[in-house]
Protein backbone atom coordinates (compact mmCIF):
# COMPACT_ATOMS: atom_id res chain seq x y z
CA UNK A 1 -5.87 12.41 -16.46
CA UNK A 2 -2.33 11.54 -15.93
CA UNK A 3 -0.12 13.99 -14.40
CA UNK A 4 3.69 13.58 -13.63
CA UNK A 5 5.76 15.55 -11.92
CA UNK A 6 9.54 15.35 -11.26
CA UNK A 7 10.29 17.53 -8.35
CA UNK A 8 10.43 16.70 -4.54
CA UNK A 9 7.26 15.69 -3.01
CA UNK A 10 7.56 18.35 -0.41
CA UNK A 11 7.32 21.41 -2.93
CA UNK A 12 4.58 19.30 -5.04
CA UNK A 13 2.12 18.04 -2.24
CA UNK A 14 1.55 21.70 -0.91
CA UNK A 15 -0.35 22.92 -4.15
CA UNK A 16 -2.50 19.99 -4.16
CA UNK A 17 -6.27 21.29 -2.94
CA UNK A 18 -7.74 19.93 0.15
CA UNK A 19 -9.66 16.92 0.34
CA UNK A 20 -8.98 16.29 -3.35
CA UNK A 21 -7.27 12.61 -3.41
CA UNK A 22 -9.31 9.69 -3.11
CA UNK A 23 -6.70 6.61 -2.89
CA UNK A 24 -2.94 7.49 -1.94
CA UNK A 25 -0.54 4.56 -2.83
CA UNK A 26 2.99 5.07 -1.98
CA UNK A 27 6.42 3.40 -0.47
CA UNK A 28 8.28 5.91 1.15
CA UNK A 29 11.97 5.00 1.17
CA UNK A 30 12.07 3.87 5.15
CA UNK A 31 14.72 3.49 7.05
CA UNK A 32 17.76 4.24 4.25
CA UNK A 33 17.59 0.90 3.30
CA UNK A 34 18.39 1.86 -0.62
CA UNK A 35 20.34 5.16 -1.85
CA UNK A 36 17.99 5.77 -4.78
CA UNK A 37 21.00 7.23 -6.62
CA UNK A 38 21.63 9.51 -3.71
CA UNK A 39 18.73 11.27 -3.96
CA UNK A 40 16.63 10.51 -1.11
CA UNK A 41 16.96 12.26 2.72
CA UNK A 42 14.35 10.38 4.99
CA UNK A 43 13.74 11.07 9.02
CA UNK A 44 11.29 10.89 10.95
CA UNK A 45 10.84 14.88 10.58
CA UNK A 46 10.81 14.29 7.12
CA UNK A 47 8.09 11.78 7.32
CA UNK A 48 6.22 13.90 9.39
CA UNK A 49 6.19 16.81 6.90
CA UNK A 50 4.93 13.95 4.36
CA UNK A 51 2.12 12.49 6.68
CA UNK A 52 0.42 16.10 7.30
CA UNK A 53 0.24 17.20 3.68
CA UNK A 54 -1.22 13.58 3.00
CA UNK A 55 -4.03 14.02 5.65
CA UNK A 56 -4.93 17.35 4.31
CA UNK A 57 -5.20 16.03 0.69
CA UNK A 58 -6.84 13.25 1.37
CA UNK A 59 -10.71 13.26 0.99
CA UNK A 60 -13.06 12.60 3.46
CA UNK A 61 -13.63 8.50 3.39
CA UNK A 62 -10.30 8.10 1.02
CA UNK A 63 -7.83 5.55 1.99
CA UNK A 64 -4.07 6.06 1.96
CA UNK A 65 -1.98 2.42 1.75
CA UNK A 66 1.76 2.89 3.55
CA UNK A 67 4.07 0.12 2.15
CA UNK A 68 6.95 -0.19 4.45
CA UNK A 69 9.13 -2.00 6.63
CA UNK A 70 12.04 -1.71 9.00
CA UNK A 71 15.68 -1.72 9.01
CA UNK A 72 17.88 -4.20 11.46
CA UNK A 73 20.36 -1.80 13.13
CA UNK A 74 22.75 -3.43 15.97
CA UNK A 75 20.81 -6.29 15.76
CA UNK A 76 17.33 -4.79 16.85
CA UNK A 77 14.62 -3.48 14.30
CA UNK A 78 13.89 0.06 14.01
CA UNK A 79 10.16 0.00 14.36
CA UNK A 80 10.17 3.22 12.89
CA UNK A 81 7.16 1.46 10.51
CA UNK A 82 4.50 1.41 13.23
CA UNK A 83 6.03 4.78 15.20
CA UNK A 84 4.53 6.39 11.18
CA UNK A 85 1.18 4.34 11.41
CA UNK A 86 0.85 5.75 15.08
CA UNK A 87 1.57 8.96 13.93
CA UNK A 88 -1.08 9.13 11.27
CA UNK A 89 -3.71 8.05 14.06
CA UNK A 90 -2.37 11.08 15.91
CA UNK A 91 -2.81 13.51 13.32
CA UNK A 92 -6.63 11.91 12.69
CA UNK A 93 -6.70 9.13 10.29
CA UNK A 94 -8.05 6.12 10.77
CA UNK A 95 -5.39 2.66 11.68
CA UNK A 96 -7.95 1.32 9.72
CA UNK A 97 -6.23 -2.33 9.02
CA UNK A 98 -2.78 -4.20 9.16
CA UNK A 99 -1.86 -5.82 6.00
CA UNK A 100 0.66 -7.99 4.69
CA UNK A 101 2.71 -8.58 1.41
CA UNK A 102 4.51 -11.76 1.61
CA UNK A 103 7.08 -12.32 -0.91
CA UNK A 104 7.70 -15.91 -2.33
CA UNK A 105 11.35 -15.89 -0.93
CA UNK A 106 13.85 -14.63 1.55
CA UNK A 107 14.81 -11.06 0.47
CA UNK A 108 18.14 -11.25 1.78
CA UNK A 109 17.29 -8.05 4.23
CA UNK A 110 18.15 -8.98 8.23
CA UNK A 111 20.75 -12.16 9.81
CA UNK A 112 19.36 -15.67 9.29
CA UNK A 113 21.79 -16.19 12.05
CA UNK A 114 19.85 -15.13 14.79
CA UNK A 115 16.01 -14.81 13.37
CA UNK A 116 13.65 -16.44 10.78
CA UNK A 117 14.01 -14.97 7.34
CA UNK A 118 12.01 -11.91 6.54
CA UNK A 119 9.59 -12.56 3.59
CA UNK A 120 7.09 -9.69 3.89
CA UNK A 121 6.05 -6.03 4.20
CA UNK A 122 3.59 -4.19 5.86
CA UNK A 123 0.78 -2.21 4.32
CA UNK A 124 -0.58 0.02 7.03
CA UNK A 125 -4.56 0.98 5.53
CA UNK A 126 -5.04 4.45 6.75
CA UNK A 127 -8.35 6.06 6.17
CA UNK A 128 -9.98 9.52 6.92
CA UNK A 129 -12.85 8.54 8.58
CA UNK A 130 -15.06 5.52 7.44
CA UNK A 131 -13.47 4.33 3.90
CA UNK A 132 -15.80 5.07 1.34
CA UNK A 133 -14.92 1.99 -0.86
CA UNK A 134 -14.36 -1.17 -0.19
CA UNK A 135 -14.35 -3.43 -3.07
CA UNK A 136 -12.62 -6.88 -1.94
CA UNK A 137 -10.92 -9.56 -4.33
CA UNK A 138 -13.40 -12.57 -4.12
CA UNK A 139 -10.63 -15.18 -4.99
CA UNK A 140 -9.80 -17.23 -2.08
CA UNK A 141 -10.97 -20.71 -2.73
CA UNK A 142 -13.31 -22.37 -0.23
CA UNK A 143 -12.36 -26.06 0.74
CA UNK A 144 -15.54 -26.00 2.35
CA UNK A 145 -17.26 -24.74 -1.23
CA UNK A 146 -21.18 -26.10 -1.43
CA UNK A 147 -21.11 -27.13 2.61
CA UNK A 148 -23.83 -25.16 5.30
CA UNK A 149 -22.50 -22.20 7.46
CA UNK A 150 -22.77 -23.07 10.54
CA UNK A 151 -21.03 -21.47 14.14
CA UNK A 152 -21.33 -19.23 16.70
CA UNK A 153 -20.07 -15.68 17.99
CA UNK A 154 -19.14 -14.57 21.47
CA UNK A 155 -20.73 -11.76 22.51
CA UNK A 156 -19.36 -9.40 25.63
CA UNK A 157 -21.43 -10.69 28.12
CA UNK A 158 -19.74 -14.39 27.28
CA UNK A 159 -23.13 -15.73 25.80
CA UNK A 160 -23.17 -17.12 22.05
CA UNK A 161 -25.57 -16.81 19.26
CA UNK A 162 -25.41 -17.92 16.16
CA UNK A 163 -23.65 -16.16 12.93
CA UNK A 164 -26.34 -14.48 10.96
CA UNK A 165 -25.10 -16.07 7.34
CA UNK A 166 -25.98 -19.33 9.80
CA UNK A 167 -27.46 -21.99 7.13
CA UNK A 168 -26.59 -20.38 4.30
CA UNK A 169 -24.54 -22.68 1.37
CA UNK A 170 -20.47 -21.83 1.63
CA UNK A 171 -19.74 -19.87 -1.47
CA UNK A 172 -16.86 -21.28 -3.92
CA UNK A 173 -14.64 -18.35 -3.89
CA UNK A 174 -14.67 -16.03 -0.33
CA UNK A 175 -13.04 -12.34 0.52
CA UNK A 176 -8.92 -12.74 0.27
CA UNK A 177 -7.36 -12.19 3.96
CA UNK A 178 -5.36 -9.59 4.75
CA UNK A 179 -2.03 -11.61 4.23
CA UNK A 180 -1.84 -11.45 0.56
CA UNK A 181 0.86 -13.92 -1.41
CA UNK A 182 2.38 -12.19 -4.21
CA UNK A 183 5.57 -12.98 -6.35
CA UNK A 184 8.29 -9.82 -6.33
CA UNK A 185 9.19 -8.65 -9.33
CA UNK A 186 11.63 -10.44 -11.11
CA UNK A 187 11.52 -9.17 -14.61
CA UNK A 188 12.01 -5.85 -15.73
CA UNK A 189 13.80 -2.79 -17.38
CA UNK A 190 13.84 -0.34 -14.98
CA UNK A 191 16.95 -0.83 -13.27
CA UNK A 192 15.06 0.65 -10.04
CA UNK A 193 16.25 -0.96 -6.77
CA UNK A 194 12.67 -1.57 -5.40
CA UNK A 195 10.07 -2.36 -8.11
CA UNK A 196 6.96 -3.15 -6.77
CA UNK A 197 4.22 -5.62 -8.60
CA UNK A 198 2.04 -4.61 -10.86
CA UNK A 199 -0.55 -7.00 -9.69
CA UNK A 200 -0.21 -5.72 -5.57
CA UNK A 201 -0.84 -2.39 -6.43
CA UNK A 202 -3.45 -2.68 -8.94
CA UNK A 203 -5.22 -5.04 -6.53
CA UNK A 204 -4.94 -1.55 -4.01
CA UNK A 205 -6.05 0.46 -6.26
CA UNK A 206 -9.32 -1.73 -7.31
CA UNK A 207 -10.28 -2.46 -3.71
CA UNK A 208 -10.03 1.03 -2.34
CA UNK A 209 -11.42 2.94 -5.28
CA UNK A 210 -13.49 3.11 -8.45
CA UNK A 211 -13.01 4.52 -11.89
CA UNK A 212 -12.44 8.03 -12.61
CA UNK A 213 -11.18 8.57 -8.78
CA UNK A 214 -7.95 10.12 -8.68
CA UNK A 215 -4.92 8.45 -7.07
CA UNK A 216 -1.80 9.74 -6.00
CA UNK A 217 2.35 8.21 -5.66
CA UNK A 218 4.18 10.91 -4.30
CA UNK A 219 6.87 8.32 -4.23
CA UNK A 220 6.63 7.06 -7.71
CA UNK A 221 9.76 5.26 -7.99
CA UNK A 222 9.71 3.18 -11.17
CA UNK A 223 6.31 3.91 -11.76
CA UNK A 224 3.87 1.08 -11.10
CA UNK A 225 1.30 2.86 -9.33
CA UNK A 226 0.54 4.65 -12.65
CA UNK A 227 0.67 1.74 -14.61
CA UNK A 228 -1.98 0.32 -12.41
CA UNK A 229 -4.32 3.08 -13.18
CA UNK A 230 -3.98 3.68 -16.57
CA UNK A 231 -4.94 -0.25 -16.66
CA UNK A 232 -7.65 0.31 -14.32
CA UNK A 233 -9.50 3.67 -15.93
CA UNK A 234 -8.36 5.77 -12.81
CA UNK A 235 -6.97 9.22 -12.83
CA UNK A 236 -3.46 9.29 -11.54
CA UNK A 237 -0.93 12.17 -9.82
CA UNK A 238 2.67 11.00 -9.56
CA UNK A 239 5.59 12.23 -7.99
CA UNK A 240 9.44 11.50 -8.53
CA UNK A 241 12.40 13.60 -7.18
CA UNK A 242 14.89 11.57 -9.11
CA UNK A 243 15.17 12.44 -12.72
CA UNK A 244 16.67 8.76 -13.82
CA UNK A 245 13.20 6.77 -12.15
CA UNK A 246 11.24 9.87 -13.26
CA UNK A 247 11.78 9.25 -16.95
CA UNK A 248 11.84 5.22 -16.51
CA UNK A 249 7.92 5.74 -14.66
CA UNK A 250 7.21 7.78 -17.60
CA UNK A 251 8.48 5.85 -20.30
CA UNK A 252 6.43 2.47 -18.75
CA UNK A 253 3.12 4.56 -17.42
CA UNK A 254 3.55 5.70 -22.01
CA UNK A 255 3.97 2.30 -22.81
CA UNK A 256 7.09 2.56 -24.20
CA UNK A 257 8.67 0.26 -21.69
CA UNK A 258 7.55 -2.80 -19.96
């Protein structure tokens, strides 16, 4: 099931049932910091209005991943990026985990003047309760590959014991960390002004769900999210306001462009 929808997300999300969504991906457009054709109006209200329809839809152990990041406004950043993770927490969601997408290059966004160049986003993991699946990318090579576990853990009281994988042989290939290293996108048709990659949000959407679970953009921009679970055997809702990226997400969730 592929559904697309080209309306604003605010008169979509509100006929969506409770508790139906297992895996929201999405990258709201924060802080202003492209025009989207003139399209886009974003507060804080705004986001607000976004958040609670998200929190109802979302199902009980189903994960919702927040790309975003913050603008640099008379020389300070906005932190309006964490002020929206807090504000999920309030409504009831899990913080569940900080993440990080860090680009291969300066992006150009802030002063190298005064501060180190910006080369990442965050990914704020929000879940409703415990998330109900985990499944983590295995590919981080082990230097240590073949050696014995060994080390301790503190507990509270200051005292140590031992880990409990304690003797066992160091795998080749362990869990990837939460800082994950991947290229931006540097080739494609779309003409959209943020194009995420394919491979960060399939990655999502294979960690924090399973086949046949339905996943939902309600910020689907160019498209990718859908791409990602046609790819991936996953059922996908997708919503666009602006009638240019609509047709563009269509046209490459289709096939018809790459």
């Amino acid at each position: 099931m592929i559904q697309l929808i080209n309306d604003d997300c605010l008169n979509t999300l509100p006929k969506i049932t409770d508790k139906s969504v297992d895996l929201i991906i999405t990258s709201p457009p924060y802080d202003n910091l492209r025009d989207y054709n003139g399209s886009c109006f974003w507060d804080f209200e705004f986001f607000k209005k976004i958040a609670n329809q998200l929190q109802r839809i979302l199902k009980d152990g189903g994960v919702i991943v927040w790309i975003v990041n913050d603008a640099t406004i008379n020389g300070s950043k906005t932190g309006t990026s964490f002020k929206q993770a807090l504000y999920f927490k309030e409504i009831g969601l899990n913080f569940h985990d900080t993440m990080i997408w860090q680009k291969e290059t300066f992006t150009a966004v802030g002063s190298i003047k005064t501060r180190y160049a910006p080369v990442f986003e965050y990914m704020f993991i929000l879940s409703s309760g415990k998330p109900k699946t985990f499944n983590p990318k295995k590919d981080r090579k082990n230097i240590h590959a073949n050696r014995k576990i060994h080390g301790t853990i503190r507990q509270k009281n200051g005292k140590t014991k031992r880990v409990s994988s304690f003797g066992n042989n160091i795998k080749e290939y362990g869990i990837r960390f939460n800082v994950w290293k991947i290229n931006s996108e540097k080739s494609n048709k779309t003409n959209h002004p943020a194009v995420f990659p394919l491979k960060l949000v399939q990655d999502h959407v294979e960690t924090w769900s399973n086949e046949n679970d339905v996943i939902l953009d309600c910020f689907m921009g160019s498209g990718t999210t859908g791409v990602a679970c046609k790819n991936t055997n996953r059922k996908f809702i997708g919503i666009e306001k602006d009638q240019k990226y609509f047709e563009v997400a269509k046209q490459r969730i289709e096939g018809t462009l790459i």
